[in-house]
N, C-alpha and C. Protein backbone atom coordinates (compact mmCIF):
# COMPACT_ATOMS: atom_id res chain seq x y z
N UNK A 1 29.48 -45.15 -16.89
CA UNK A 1 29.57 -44.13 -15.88
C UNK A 1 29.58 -42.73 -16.48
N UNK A 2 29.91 -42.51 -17.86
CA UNK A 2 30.27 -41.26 -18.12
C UNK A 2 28.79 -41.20 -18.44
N UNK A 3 27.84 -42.08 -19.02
CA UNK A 3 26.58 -40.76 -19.54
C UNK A 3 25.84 -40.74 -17.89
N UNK A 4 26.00 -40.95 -17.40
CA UNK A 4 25.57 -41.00 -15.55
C UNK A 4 25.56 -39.00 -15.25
N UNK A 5 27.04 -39.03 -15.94
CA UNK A 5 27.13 -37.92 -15.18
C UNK A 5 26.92 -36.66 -16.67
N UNK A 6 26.73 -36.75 -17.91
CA UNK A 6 26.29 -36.32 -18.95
C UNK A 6 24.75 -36.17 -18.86
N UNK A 7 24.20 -37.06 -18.52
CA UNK A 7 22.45 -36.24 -18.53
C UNK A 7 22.46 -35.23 -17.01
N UNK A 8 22.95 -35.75 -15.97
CA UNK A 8 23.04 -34.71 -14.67
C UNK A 8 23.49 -33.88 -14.92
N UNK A 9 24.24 -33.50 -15.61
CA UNK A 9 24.59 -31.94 -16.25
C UNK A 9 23.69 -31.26 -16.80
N UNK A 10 22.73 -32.21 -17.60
CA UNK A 10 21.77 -31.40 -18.59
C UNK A 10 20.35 -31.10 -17.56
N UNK A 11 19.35 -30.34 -17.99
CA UNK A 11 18.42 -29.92 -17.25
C UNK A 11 17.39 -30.70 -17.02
N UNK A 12 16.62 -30.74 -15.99
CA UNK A 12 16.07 -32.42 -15.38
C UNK A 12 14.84 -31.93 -16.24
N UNK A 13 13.89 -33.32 -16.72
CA UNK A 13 12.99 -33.23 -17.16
C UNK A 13 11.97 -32.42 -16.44
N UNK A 14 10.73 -31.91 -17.01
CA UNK A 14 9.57 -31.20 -16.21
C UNK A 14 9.28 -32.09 -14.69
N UNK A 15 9.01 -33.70 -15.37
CA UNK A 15 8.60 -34.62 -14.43
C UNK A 15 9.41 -34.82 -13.12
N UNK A 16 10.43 -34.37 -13.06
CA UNK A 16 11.51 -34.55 -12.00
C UNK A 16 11.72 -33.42 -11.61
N UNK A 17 11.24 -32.33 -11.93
CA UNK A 17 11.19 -30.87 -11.18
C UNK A 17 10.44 -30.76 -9.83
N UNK A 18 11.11 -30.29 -8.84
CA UNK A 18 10.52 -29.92 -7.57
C UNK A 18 8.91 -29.19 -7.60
N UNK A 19 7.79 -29.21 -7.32
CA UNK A 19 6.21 -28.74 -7.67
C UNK A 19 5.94 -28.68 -5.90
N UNK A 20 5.21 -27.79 -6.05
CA UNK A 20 4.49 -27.06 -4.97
C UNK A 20 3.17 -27.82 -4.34
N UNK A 21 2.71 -27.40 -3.27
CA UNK A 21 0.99 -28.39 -2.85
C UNK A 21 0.47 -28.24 -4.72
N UNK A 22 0.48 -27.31 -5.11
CA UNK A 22 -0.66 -27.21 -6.62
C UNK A 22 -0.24 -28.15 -7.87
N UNK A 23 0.63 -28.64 -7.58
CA UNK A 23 1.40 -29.74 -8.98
C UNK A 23 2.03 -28.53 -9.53
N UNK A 24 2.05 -27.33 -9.44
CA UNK A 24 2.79 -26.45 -10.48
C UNK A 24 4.53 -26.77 -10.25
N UNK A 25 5.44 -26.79 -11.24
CA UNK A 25 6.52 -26.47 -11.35
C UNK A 25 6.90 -24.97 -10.61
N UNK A 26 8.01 -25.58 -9.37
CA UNK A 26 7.60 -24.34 -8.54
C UNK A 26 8.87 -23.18 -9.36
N UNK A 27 10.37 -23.54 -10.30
CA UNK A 27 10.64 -22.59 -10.62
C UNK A 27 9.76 -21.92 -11.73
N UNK A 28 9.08 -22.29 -12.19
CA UNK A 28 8.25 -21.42 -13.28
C UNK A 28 6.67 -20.62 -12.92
N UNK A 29 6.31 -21.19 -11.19
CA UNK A 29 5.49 -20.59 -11.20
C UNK A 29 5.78 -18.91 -10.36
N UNK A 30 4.90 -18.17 -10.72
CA UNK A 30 4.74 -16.56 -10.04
C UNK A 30 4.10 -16.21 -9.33
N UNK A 31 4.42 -15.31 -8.09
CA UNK A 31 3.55 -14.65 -7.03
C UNK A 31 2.58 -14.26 -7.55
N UNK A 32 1.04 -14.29 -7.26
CA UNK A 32 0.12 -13.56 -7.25
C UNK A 32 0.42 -11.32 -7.27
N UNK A 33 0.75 -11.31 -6.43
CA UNK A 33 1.11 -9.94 -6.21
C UNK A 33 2.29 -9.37 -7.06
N UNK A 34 3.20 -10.00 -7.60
CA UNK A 34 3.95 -9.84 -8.88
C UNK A 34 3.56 -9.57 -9.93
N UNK A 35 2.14 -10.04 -10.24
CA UNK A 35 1.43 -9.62 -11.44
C UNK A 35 0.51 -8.27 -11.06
N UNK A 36 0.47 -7.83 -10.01
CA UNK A 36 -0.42 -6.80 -9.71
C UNK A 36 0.80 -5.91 -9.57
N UNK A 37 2.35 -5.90 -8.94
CA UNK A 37 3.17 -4.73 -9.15
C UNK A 37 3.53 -4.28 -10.26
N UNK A 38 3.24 -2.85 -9.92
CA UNK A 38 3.60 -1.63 -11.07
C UNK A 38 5.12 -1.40 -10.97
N UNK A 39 5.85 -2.08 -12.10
CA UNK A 39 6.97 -2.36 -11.96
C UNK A 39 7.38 -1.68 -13.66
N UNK A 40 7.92 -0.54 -13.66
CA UNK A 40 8.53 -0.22 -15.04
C UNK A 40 9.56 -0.52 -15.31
N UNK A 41 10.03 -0.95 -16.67
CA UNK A 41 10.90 -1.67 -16.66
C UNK A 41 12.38 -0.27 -16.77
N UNK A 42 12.55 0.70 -16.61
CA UNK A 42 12.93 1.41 -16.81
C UNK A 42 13.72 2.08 -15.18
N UNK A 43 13.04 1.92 -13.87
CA UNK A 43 12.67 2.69 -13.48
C UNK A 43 14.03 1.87 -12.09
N UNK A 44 14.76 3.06 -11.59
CA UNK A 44 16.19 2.53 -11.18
C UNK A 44 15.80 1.97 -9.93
N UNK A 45 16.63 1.21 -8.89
CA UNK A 45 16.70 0.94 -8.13
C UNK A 45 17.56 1.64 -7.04
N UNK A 46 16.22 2.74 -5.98
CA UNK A 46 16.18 3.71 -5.07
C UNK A 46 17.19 3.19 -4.13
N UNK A 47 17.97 4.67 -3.56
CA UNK A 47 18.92 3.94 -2.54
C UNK A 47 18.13 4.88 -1.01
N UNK A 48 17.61 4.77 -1.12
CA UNK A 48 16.42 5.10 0.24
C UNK A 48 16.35 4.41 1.38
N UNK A 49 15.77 4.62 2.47
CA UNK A 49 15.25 3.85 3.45
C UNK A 49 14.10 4.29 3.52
N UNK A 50 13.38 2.77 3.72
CA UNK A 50 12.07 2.08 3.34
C UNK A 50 11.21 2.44 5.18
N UNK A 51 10.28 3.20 5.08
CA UNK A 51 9.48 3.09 5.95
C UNK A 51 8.97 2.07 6.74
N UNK A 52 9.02 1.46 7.56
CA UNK A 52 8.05 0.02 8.11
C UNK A 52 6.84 0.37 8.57
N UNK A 53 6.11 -0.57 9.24
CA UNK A 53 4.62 -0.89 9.54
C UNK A 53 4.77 0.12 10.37
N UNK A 54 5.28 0.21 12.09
CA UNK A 54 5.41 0.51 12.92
C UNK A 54 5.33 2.13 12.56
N UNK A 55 6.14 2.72 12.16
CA UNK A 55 6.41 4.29 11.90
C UNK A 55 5.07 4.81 11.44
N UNK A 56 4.60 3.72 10.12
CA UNK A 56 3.60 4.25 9.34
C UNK A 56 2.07 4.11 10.38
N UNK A 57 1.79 3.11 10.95
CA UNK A 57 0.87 2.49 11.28
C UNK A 57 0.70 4.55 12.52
N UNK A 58 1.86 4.84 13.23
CA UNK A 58 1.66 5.75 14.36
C UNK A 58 1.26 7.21 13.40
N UNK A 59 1.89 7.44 11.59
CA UNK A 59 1.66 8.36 11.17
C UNK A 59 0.35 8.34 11.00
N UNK A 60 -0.26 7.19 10.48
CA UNK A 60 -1.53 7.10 10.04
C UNK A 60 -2.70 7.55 11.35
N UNK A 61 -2.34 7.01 12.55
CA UNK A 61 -2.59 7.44 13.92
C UNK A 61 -2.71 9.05 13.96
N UNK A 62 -1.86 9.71 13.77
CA UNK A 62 -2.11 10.65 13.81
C UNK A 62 -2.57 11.66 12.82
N UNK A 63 -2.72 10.82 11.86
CA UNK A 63 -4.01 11.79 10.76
C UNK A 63 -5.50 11.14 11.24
N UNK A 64 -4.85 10.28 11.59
CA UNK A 64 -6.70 9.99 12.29
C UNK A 64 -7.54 11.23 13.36
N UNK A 65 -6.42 11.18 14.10
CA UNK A 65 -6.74 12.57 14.97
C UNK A 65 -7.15 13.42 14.33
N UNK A 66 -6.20 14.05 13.12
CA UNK A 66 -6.17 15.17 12.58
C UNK A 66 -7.70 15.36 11.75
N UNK A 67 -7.58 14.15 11.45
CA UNK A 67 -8.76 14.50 10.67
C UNK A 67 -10.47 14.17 11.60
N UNK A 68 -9.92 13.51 12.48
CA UNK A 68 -11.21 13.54 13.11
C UNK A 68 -11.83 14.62 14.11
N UNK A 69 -10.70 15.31 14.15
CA UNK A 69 -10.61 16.81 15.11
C UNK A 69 -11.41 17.80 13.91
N UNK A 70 -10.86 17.41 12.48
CA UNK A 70 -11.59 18.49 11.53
C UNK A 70 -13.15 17.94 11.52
N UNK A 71 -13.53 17.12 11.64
CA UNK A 71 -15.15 16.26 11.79
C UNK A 71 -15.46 16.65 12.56
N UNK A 72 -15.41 17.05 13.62
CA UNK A 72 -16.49 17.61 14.86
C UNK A 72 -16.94 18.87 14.47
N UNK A 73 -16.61 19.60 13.77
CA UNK A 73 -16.75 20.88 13.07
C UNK A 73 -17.58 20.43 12.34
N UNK A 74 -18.67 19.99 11.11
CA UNK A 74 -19.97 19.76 10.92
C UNK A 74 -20.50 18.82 11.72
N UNK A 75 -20.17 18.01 12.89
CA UNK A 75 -21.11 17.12 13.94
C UNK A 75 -21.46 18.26 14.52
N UNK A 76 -21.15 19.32 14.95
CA UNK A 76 -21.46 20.27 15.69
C UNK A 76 -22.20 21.03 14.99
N UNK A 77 -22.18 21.53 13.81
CA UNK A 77 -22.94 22.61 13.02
C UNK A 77 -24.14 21.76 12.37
N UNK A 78 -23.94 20.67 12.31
CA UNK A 78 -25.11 19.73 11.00
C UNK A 78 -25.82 18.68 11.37
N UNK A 79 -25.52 17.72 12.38
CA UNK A 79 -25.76 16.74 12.94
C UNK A 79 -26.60 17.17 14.42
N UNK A 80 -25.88 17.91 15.41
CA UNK A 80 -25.96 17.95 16.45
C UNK A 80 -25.82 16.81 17.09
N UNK A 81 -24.96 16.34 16.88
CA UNK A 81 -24.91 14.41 17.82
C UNK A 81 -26.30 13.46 17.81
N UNK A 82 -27.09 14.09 16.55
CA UNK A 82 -28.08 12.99 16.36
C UNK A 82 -28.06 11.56 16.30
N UNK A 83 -27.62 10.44 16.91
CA UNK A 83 -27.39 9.19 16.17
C UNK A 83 -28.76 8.52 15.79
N UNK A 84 -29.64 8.80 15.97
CA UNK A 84 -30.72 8.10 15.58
C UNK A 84 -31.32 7.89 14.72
N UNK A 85 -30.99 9.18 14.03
CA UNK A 85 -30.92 9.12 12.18
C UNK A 85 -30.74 8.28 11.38
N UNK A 86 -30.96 7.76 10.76
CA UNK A 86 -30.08 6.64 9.82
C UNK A 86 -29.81 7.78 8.79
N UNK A 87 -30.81 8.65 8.33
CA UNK A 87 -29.81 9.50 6.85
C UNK A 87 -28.84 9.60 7.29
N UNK A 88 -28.48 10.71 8.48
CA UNK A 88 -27.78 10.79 9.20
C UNK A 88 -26.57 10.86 9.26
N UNK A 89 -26.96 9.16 9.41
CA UNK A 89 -25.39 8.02 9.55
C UNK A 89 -24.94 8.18 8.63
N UNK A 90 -25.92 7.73 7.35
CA UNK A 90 -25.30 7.60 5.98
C UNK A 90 -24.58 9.04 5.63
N UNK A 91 -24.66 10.23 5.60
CA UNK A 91 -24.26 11.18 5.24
C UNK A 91 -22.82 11.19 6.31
N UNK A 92 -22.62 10.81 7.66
CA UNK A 92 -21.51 10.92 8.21
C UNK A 92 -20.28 10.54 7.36
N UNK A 93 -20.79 9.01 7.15
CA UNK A 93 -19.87 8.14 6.74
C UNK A 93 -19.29 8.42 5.22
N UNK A 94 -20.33 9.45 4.50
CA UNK A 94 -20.04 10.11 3.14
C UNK A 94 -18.86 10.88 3.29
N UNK A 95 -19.32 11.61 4.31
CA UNK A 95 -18.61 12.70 4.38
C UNK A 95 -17.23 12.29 5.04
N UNK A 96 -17.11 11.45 5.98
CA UNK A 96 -15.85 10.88 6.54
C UNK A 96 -15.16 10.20 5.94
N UNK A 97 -15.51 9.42 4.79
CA UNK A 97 -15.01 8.96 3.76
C UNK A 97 -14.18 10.01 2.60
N UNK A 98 -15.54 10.61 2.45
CA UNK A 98 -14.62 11.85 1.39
C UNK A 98 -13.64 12.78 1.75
N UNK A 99 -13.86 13.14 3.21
CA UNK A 99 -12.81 13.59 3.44
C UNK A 99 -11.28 13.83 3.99
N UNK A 100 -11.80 11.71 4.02
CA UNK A 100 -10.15 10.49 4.56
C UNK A 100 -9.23 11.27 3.36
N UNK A 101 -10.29 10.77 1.88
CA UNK A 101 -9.49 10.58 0.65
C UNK A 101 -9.49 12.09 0.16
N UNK A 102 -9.73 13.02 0.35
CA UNK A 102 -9.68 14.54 0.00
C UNK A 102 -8.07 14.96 0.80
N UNK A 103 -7.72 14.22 1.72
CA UNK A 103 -6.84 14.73 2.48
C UNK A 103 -5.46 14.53 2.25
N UNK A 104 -5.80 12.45 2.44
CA UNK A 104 -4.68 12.13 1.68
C UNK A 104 -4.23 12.35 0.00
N UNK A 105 -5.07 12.11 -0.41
CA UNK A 105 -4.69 12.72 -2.12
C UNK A 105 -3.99 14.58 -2.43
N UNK A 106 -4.45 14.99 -1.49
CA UNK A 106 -4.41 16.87 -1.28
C UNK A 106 -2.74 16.26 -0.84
N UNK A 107 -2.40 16.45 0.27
CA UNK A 107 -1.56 15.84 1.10
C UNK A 107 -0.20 15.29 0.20
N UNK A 108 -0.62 14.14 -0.50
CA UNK A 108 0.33 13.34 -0.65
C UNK A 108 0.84 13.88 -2.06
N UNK A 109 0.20 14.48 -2.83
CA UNK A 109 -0.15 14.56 -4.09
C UNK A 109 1.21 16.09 -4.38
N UNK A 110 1.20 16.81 -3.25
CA UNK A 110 1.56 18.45 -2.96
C UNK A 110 3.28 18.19 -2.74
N UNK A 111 3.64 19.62 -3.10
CA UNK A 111 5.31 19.04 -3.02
C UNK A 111 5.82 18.61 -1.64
N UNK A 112 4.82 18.69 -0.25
CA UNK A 112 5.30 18.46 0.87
C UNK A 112 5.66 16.43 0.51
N UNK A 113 4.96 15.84 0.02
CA UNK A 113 4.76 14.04 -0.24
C UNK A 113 4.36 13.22 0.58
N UNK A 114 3.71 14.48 1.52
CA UNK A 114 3.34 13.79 3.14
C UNK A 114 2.05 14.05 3.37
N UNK A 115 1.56 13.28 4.33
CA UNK A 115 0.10 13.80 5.41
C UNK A 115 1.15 14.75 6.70
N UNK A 116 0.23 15.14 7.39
CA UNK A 116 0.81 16.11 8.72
C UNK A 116 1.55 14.93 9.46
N UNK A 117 0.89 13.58 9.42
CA UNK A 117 1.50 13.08 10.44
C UNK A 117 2.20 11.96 9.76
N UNK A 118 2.44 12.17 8.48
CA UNK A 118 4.33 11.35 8.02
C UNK A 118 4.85 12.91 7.96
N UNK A 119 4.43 14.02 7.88
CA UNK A 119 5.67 15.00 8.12
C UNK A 119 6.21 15.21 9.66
N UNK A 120 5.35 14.72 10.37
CA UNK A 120 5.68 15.06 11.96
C UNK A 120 6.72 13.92 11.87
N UNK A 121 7.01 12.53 11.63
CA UNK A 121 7.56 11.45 11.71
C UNK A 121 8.56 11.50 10.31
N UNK A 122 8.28 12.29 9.85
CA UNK A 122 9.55 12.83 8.55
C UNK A 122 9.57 11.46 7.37
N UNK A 123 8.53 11.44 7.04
CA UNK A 123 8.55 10.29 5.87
C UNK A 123 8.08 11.14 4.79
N UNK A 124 7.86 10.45 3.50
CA UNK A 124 7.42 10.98 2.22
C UNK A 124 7.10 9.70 1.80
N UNK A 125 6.09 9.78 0.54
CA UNK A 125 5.74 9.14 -0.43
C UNK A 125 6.04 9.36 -1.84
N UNK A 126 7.03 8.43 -2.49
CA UNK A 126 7.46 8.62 -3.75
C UNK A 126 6.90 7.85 -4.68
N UNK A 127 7.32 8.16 -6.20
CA UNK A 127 6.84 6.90 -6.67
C UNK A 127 8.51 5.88 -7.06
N UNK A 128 8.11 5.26 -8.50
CA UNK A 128 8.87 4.48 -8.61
C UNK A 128 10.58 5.26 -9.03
N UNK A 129 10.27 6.28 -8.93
CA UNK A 129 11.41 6.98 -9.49
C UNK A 129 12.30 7.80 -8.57
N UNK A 130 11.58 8.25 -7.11
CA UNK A 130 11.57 9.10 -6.16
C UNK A 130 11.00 10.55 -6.44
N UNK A 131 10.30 10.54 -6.87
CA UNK A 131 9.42 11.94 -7.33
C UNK A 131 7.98 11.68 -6.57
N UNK A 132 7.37 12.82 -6.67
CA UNK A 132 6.22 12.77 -5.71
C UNK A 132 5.19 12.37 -6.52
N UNK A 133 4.11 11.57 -5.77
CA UNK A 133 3.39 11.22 -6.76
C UNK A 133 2.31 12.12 -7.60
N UNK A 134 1.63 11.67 -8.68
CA UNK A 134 0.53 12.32 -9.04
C UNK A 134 -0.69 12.43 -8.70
N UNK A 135 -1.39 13.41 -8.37
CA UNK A 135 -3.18 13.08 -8.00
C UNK A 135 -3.55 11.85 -8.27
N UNK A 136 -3.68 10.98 -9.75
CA UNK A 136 -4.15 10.13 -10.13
C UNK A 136 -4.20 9.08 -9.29
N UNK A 137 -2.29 8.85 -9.09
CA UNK A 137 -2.02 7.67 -8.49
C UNK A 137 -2.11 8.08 -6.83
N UNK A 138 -2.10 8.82 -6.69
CA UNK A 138 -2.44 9.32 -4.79
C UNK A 138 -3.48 8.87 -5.07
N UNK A 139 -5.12 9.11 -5.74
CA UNK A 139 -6.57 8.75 -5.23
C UNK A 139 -6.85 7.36 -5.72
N UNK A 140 -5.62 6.60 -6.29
CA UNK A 140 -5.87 5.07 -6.46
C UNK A 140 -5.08 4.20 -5.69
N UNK A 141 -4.17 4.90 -4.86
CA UNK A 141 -3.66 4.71 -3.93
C UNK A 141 -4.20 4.66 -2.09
N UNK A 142 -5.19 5.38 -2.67
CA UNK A 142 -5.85 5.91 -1.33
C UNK A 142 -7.13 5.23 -1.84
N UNK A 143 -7.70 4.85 -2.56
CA UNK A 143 -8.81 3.64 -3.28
C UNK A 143 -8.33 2.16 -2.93
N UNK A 144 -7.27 1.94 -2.62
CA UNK A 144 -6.50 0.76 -2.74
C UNK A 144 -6.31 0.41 -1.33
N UNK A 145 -6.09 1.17 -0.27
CA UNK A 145 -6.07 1.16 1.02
C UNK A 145 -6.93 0.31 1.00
N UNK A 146 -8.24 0.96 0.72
CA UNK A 146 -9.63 -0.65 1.33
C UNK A 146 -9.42 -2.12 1.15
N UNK A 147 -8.55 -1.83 -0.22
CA UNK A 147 -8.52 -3.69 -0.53
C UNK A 147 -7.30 -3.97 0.03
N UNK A 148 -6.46 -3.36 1.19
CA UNK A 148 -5.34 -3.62 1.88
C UNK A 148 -6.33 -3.80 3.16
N UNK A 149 -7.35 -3.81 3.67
CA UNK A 149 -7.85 -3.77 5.02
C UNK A 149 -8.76 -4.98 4.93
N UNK A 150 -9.33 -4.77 3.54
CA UNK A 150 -10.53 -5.75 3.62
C UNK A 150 -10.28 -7.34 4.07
N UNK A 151 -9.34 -7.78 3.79
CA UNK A 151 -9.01 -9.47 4.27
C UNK A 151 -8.29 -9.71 5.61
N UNK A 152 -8.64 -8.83 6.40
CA UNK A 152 -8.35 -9.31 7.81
C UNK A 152 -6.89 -7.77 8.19
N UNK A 153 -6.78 -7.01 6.99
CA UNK A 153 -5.72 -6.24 7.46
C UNK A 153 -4.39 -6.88 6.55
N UNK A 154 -4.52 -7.88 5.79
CA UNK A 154 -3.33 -8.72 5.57
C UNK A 154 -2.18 -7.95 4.61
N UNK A 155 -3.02 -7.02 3.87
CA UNK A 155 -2.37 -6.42 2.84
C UNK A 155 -1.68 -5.01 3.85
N UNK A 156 -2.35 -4.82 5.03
CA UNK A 156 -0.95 -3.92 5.70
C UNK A 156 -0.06 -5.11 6.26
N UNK A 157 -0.49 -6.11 7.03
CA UNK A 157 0.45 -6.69 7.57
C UNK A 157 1.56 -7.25 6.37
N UNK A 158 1.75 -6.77 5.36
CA UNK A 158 2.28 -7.25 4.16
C UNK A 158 3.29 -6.53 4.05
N UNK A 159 3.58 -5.19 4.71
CA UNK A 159 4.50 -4.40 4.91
C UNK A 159 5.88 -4.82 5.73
N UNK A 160 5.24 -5.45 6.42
CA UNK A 160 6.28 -6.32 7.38
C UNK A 160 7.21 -6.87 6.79
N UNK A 161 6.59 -7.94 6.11
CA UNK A 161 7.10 -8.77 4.94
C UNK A 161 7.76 -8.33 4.01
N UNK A 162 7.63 -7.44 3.74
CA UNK A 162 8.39 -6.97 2.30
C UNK A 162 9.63 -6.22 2.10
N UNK A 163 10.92 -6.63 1.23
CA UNK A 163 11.72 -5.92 1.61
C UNK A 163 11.52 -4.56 1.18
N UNK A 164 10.82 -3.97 0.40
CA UNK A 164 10.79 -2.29 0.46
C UNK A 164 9.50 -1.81 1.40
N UNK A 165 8.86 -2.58 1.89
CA UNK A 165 8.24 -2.06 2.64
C UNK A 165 7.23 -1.98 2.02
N UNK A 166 6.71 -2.20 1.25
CA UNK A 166 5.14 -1.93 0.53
C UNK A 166 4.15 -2.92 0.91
N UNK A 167 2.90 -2.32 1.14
CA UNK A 167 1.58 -2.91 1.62
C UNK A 167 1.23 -3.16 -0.20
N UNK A 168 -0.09 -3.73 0.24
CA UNK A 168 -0.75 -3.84 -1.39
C UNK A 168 -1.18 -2.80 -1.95
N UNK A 169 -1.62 -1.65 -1.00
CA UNK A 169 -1.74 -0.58 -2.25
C UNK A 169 -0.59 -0.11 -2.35
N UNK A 170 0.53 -0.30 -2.29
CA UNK A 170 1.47 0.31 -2.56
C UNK A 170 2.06 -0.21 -3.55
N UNK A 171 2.04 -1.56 -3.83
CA UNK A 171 2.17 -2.41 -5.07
C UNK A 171 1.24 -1.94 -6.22
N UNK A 172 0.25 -1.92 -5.60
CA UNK A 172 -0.96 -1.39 -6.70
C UNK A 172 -0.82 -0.68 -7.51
N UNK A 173 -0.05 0.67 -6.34
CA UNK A 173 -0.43 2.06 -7.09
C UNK A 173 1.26 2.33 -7.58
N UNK A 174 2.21 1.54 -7.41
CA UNK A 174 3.34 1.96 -7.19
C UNK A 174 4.32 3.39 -6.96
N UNK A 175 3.59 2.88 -5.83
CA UNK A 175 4.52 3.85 -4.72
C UNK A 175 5.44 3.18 -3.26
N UNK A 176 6.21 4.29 -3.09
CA UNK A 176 6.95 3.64 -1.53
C UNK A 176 6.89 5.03 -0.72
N UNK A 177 6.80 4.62 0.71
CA UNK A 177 6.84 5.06 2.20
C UNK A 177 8.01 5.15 2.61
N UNK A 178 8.97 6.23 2.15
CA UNK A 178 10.65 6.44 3.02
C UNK A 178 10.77 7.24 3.85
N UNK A 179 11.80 7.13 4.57
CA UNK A 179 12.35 8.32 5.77
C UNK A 179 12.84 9.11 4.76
N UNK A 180 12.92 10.11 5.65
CA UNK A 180 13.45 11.67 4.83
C UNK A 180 14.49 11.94 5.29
């Protein structure tokens, strides 16, 4: 009876470890997205409150406006509401593109840490330290958005999920979305 309870003390073989659908050993295996967070090993643990989907999803709403109110200003001077164009198109979408990411990087990058519409809703963007971020990581941050949309949206709906609140580019680029 005593070695009964002498090997149950000791640590169960690999073969008797709990494994996942993949056969992997599930304490040794790692999140996918764990290897993609920018995680310094240095870097303290913020006593903040974490932005959610909801807040962000209405700020983002309203830079949409903002910025699509600044777009009618060359549809009007350059385009004239041509849609039939295909250059056209292509040059819209240049330009609406460049100037999503001209805005947010300007924006986020500046000591405000906001777009107009996380300052209307009083949020900021920090990085891992609570400092504002850098150009660099604002326009790879704002590069990173796409591969948060591209699979159905999953990488925002990921915000939900998470306890600090971070989507995948926010893992990416490491940064967080707090109230102010």
């Amino acid at each position: 009876m005593k070695k009964i309870f002498e090997y149950a003390s000791q640590d169960l073989p690999d073969f008797v470890k709990e494994r996942d659908v993949f056969g992997q050993v599930k304490s040794r295996r790692t999140a996918g997205f764990k290897r993609l967070k920018y995680k310094s090993l240095n870097a303290p643990d913020l006593k903040v409150t974490y932005a959610g989907l909801g807040i962000r999803s209405l700020a983002t709403f309203i830079d949409l406006m903002v910025v699509f109110t600044l777009l009618l200003i060359p549809e009007i001077f350059l385009f004239s509401f041509n849609f039939s164009d295909i250059d056209l198109n292509i040059y819209r979408v240049l330009i609406s593109l460049s100037s999503w990411i001209f805005y947010h990087v300007t924006f986020e990058s500046s000591v405000y840490q906001a777009t107009p519409g996380k300052m209307l809703l009083k949020l900021k963007v920090i990085d891992l330290y609570g400092k504002n971020i850098s150009v660099v990581r604002a326009v790879f941050r704002c590069l990173s958005v796409f591969i948060s949309t591209v699979p159905i949206g999953l990488g925002i709906w990921y915000i939900s999920t998470d306890y600090k609140k971070q989507g995948w580019h926010d893992l990416i680029a490491g940064s967080y979305v707090i109230k102010s």
